[in-house]
Structures are given as C-alpha cells and as structure tokens.
C-alpha atoms as a PDB file:
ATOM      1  CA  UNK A   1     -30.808  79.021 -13.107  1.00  0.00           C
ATOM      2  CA  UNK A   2     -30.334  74.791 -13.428  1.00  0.00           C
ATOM      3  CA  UNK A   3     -27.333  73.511 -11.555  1.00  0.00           C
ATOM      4  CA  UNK A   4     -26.113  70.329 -12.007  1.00  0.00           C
ATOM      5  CA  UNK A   5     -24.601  67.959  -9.250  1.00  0.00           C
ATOM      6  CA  UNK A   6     -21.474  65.657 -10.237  1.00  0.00           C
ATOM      7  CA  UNK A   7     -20.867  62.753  -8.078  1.00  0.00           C
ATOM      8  CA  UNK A   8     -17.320  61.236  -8.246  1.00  0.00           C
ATOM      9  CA  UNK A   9     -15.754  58.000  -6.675  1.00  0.00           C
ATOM     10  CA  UNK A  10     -12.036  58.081  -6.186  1.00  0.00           C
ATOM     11  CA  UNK A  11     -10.938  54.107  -6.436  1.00  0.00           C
ATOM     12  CA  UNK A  12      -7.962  53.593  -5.428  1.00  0.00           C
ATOM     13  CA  UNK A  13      -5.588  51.547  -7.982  1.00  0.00           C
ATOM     14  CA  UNK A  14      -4.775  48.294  -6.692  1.00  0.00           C
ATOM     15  CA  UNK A  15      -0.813  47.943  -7.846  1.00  0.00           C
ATOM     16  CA  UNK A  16       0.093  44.738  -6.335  1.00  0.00           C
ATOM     17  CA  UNK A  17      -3.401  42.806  -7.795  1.00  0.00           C
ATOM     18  CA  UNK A  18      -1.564  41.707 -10.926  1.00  0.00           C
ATOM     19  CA  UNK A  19       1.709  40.451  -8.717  1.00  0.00           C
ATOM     20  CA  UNK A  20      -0.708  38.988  -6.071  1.00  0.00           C
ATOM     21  CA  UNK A  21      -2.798  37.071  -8.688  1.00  0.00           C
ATOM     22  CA  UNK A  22       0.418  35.790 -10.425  1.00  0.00           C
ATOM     23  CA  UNK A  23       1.553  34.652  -6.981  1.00  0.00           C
ATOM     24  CA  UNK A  24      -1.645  32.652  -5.744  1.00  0.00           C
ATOM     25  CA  UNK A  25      -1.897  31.141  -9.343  1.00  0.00           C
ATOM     26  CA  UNK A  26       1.649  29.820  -8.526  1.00  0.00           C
ATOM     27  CA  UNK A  27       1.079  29.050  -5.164  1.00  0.00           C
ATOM     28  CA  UNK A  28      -2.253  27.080  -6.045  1.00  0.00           C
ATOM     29  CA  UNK A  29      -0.104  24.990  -8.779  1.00  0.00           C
ATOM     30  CA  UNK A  30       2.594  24.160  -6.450  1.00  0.00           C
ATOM     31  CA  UNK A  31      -0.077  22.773  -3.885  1.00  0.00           C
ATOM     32  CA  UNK A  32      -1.773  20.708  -7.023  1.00  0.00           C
ATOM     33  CA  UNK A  33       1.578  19.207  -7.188  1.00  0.00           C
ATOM     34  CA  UNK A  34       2.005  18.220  -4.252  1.00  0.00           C
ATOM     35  CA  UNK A  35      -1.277  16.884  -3.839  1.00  0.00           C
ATOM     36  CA  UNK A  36      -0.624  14.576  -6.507  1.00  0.00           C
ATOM     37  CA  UNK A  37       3.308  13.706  -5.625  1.00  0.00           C
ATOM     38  CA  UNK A  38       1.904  13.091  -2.238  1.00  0.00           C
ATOM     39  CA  UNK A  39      -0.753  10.277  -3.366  1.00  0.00           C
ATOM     40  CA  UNK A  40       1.264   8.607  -5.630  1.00  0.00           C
ATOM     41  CA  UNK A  41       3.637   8.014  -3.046  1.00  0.00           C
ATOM     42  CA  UNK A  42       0.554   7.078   0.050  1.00  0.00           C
ATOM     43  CA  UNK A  43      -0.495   4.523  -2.987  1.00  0.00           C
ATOM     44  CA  UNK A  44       2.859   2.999  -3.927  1.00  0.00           C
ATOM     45  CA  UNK A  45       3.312   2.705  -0.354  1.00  0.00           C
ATOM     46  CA  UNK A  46       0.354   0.924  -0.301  1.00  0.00           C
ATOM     47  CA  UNK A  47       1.773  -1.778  -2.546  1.00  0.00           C
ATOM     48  CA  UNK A  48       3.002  -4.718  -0.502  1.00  0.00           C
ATOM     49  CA  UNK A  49       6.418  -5.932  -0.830  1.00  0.00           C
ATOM     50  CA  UNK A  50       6.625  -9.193  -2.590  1.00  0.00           C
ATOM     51  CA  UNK A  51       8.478 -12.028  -0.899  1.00  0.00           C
ATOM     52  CA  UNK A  52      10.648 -14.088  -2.765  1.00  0.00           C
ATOM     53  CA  UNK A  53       9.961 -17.516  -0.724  1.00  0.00           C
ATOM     54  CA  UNK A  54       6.111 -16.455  -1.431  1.00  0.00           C
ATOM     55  CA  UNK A  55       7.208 -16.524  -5.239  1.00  0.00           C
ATOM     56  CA  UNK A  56       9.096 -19.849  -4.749  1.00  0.00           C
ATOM     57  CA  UNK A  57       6.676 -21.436  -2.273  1.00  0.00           C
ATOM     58  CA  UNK A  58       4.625 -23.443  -5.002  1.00  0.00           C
ATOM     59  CA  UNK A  59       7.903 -24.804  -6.547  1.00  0.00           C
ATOM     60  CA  UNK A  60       9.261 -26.081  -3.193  1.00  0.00           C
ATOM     61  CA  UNK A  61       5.554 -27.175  -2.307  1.00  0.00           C
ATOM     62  CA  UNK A  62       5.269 -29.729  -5.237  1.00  0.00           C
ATOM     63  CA  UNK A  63       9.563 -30.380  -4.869  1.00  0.00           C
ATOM     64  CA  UNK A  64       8.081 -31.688  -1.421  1.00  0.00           C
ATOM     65  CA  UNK A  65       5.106 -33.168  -2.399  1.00  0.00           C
ATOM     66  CA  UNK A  66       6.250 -34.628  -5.360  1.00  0.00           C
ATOM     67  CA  UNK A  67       6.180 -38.582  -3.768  1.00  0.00           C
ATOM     68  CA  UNK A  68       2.739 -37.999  -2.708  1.00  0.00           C
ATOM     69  CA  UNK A  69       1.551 -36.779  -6.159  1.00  0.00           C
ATOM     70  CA  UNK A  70       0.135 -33.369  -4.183  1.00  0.00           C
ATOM     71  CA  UNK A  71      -0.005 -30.279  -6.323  1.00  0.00           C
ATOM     72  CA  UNK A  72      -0.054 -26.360  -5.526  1.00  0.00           C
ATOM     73  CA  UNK A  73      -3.304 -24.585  -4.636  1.00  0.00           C
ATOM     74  CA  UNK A  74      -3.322 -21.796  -2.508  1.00  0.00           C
ATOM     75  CA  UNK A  75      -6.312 -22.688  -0.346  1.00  0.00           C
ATOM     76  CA  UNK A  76      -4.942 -26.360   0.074  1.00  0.00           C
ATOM     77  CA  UNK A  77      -1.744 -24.864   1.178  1.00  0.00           C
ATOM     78  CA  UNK A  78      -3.338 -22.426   3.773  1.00  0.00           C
ATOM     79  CA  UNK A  79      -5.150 -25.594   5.146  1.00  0.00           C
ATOM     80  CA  UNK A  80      -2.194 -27.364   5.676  1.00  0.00           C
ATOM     81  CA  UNK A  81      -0.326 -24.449   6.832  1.00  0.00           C
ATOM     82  CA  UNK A  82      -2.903 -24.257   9.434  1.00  0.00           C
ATOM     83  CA  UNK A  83      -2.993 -28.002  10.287  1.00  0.00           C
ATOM     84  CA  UNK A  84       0.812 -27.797  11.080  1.00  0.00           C
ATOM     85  CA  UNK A  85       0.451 -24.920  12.898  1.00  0.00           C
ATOM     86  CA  UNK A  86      -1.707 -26.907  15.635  1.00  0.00           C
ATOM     87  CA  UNK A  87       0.029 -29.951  15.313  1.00  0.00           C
ATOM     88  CA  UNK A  88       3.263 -28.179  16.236  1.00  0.00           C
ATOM     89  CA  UNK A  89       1.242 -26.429  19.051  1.00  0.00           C
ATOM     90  CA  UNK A  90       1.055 -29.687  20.641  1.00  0.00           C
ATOM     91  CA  UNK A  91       4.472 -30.011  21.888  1.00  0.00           C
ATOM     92  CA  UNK A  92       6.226 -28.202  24.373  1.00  0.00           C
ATOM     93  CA  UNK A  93       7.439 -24.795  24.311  1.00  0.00           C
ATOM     94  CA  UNK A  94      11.114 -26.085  23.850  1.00  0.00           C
ATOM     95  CA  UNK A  95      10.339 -27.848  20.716  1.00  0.00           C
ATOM     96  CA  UNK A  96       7.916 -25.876  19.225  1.00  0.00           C
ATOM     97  CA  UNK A  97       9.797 -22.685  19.070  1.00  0.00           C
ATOM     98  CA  UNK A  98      12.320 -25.214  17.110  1.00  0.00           C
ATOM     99  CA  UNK A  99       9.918 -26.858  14.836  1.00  0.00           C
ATOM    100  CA  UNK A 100       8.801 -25.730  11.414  1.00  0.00           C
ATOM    101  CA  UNK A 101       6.655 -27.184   8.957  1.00  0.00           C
ATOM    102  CA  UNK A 102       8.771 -28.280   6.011  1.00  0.00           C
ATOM    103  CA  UNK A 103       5.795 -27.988   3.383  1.00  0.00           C
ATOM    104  CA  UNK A 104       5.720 -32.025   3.152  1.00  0.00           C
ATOM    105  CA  UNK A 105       2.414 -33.341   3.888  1.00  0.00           C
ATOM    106  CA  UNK A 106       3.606 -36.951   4.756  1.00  0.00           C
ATOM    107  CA  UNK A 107       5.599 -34.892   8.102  1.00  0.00           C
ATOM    108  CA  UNK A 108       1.869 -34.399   8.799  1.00  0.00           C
ATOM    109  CA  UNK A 109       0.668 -37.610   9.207  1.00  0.00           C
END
C-alpha cells in the first residue's frame, strides 16, 4: 500500500491591503505636493525685493550729475558711494548721523 502526504498552507487573506495601498498611494501624492508647494515658496522667497529708489537711482544720478557731464555705471557709483561714505566719516558724530550723500559728485570735492 502507497500513501501519499498532502502539505497545505493556510494564508491568511489580507482585507485591508487594497484600502492600505490606496491610502499610502494618496498619502505619498499629498507629500509630493507639498514638497513641491514648499520649494516654490523657499525659492520665491529667495527673490529679493526690488527697491524703487534702486530703480530710480541712475535717473537721479545723471539729474545730479548732469553739470558735470557724469553718466550712470554701477561700479562708478559704488566707488563714489564709498568715497562719501568716508568723507562723511570724517566729521563728528552730530553731523554725520545728519549728512547724506546727495549722489552729486561736485559735493565731493
């Protein structure tokens, strides 16, 4: 007489696998998002704020300059910037905190 040995493996069905898959996909998508939101925002931040004296600085540059035939250029302007800076540091404490450069280079003389 043969006998024959069957081997079985009860598995247990997972019910919640389809709702938890559905979930992480959703919960994976939402983080995505605000991955993204969140560096779009850290970049615009990122993006100075422009001044609107910066934008009208060469006009009133050359308005004041106009007698000395002096045109804008950013690096000459930083020079100068810096050259009335010192001069101005020359006085006293009193008068400096009152004096400011009015963008004419014959006040620099």
């Amino acid at each position: 007489q043969k006998s024959i040995q069957l081997q079985g493996i009860c598995l247990i069905e997972d019910e919640d696998k389809v709702h938890r898959d559905t979930f992480i996909q959703q919960i994976k998508a939402k983080q995505i998002e605000q991955d993204a939101t969140s560096m779009l925002y850290d970049m615009i931040d990122d993006i100075p704020e422009s001044d609107i004296k910066t934008k009208e600085l060469p006009k009133a540059f050359c308005v004041a300059n106009r007698e000395n035939k002096l045109y804008w250029h950013p690096q000459i302007y930083d020079k100068l910037e810096i050259l009335s800076q010192t001069i101005i540091g020359k006085f006293r404490r009193r008068k400096r905190n009152s004096y400011k450069w009015n963008l004419s280079v014959s006040t620099l003389k």
